[in-house]
N, C-alpha and C. Protein backbone atom coordinates (compact mmCIF):
# COMPACT_ATOMS: atom_id res chain seq x y z
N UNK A 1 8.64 -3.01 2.76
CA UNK A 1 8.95 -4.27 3.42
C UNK A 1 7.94 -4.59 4.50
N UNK A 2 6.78 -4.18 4.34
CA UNK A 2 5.66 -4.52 5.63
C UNK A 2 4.90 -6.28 5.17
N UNK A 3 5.62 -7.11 4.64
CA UNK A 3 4.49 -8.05 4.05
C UNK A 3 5.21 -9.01 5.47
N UNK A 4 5.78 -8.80 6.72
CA UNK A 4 6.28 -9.62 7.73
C UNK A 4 5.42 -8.72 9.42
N UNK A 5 4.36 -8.75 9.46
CA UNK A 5 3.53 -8.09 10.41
C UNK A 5 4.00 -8.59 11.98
N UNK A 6 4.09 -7.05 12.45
CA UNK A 6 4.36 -7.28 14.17
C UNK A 6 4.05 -8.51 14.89
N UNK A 7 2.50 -8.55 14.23
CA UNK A 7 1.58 -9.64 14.87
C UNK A 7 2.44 -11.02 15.15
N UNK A 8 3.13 -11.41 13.37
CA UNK A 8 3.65 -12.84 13.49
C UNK A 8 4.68 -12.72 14.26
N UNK A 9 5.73 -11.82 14.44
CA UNK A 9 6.77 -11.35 14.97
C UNK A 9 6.46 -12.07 16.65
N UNK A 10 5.30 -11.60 17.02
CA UNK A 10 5.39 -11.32 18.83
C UNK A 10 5.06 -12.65 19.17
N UNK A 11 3.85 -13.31 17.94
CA UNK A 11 3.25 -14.45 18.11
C UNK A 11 4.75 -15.90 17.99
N UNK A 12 5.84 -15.63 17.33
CA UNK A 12 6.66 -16.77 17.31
C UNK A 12 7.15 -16.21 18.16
N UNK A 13 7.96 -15.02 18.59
CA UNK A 13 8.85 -14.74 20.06
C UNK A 13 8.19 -14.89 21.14
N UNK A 14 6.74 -14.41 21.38
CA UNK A 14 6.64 -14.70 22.51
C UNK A 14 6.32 -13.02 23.14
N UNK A 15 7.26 -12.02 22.27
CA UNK A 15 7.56 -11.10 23.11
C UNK A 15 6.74 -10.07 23.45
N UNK A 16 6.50 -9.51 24.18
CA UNK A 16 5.09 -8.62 23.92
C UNK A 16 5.67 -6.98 23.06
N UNK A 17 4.67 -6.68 23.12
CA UNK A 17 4.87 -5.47 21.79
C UNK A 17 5.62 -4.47 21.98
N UNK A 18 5.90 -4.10 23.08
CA UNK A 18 6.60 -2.78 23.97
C UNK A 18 8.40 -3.36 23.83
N UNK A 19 8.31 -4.56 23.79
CA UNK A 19 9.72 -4.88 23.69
C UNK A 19 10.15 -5.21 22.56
N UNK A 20 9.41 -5.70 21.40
CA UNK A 20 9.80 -6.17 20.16
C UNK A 20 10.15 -4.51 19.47
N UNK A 21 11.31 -4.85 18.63
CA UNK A 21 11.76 -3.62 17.41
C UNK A 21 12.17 -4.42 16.32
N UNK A 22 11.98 -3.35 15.84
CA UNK A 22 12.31 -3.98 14.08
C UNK A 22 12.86 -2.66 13.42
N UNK A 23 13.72 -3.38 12.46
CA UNK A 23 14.33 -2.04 11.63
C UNK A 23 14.29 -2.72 9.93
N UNK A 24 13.63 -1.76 9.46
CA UNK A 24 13.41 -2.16 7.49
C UNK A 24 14.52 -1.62 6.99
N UNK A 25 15.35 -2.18 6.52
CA UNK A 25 16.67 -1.32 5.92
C UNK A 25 16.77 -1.69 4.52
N UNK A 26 15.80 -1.06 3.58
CA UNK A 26 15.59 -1.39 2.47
C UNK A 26 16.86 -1.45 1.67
N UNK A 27 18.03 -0.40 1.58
CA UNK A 27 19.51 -0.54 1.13
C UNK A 27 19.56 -2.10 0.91
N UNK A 28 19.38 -2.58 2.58
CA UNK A 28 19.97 -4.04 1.87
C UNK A 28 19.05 -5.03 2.02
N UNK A 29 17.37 -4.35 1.36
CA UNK A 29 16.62 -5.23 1.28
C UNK A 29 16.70 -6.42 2.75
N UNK A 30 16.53 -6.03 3.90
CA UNK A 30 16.84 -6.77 5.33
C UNK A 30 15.45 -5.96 6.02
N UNK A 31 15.04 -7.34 6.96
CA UNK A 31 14.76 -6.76 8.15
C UNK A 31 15.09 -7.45 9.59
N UNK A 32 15.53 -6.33 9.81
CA UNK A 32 16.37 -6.74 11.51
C UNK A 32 15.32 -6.37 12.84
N UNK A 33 15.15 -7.56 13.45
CA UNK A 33 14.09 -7.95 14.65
C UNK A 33 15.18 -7.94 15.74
N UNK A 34 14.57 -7.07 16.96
CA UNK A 34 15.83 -7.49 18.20
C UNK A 34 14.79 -7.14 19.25
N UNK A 35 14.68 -8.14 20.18
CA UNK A 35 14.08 -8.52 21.56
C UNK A 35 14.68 -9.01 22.42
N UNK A 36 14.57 -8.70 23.76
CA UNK A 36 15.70 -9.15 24.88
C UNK A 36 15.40 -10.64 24.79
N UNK A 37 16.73 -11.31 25.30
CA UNK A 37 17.00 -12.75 25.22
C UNK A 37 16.68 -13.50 26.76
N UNK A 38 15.71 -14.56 26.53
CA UNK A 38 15.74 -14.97 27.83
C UNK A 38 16.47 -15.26 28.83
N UNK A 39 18.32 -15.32 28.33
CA UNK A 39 19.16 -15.45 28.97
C UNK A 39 20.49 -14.00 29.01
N UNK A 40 20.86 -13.53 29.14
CA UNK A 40 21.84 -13.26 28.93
C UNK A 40 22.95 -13.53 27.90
N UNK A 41 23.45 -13.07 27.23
CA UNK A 41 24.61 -13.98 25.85
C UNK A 41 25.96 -13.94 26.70
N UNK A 42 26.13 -15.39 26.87
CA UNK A 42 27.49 -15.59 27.31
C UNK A 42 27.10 -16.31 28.83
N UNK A 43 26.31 -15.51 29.38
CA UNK A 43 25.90 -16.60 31.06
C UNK A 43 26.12 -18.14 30.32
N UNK A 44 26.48 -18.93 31.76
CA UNK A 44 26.21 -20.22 31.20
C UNK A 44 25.26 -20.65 31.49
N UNK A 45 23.93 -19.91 31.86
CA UNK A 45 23.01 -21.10 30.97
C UNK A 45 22.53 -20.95 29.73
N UNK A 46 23.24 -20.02 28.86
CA UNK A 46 22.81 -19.48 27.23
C UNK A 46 22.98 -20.92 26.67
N UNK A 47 22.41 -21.31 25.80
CA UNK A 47 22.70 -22.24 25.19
C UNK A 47 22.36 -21.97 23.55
N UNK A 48 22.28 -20.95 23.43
CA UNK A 48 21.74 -19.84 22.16
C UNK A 48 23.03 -18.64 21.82
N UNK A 49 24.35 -18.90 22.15
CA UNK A 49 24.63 -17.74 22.04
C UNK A 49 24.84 -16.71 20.75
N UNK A 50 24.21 -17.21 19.70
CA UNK A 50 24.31 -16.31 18.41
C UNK A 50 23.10 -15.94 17.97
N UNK A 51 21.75 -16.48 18.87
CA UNK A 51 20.73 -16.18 18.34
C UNK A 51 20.35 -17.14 17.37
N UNK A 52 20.80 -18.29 17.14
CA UNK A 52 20.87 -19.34 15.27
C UNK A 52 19.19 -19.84 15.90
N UNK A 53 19.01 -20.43 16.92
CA UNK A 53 17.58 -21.20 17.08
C UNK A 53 16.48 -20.05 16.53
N UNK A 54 16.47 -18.96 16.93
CA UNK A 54 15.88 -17.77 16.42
C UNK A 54 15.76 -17.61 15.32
N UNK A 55 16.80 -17.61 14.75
CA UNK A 55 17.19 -17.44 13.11
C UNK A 55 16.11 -18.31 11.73
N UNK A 56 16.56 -19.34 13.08
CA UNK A 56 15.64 -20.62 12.44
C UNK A 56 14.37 -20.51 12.40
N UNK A 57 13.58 -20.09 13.30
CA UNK A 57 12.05 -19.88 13.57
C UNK A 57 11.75 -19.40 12.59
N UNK A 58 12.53 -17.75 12.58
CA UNK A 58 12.13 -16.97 11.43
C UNK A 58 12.39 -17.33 10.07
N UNK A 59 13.38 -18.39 9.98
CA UNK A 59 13.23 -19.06 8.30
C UNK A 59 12.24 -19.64 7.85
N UNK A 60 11.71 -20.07 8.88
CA UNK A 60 10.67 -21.06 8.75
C UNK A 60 9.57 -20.67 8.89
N UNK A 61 9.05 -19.62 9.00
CA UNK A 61 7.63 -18.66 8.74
C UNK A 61 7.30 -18.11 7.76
N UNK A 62 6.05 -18.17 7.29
CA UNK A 62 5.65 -17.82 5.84
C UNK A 62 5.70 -16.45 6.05
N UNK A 63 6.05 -15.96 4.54
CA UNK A 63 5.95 -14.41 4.49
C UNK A 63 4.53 -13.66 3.20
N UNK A 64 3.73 -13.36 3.73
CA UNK A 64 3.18 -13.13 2.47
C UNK A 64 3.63 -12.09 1.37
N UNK A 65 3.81 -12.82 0.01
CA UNK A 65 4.23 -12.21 -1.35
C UNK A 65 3.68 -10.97 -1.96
């Protein structure tokens, strides 16, 4: 599952490299990205609280085949 590189990862989050993780969980063909959130989940000024705007970015990035 490497055809989704750190690089694009840090370059749409933002996040720098020390904080970005990723986990390949081939079982269920997934890969799970988790980086601290600019807000807190649940403060009120989250206006993200499920992560979906995120979700979205990453739908919307090419993956090479």
């Amino acid at each position: 599952m490497s055809r989704l590189p750190h690089r694009r990862q840090r370059a749409l989050t933002g996040t720098p490299e020390q904080l970005l993780k990723r986990f390949d969980i081939a079982d269920l063909n997934v890969i799970k990205i988790s980086f601290p959130r600019p807000v807190v989940q649940g403060n009120r000024d989250d206006r993200d609280m499920h992560g979906a705007q995120w979700a979205h970015l990453l739908a919307e990035m090419e993956i090479d085949a």
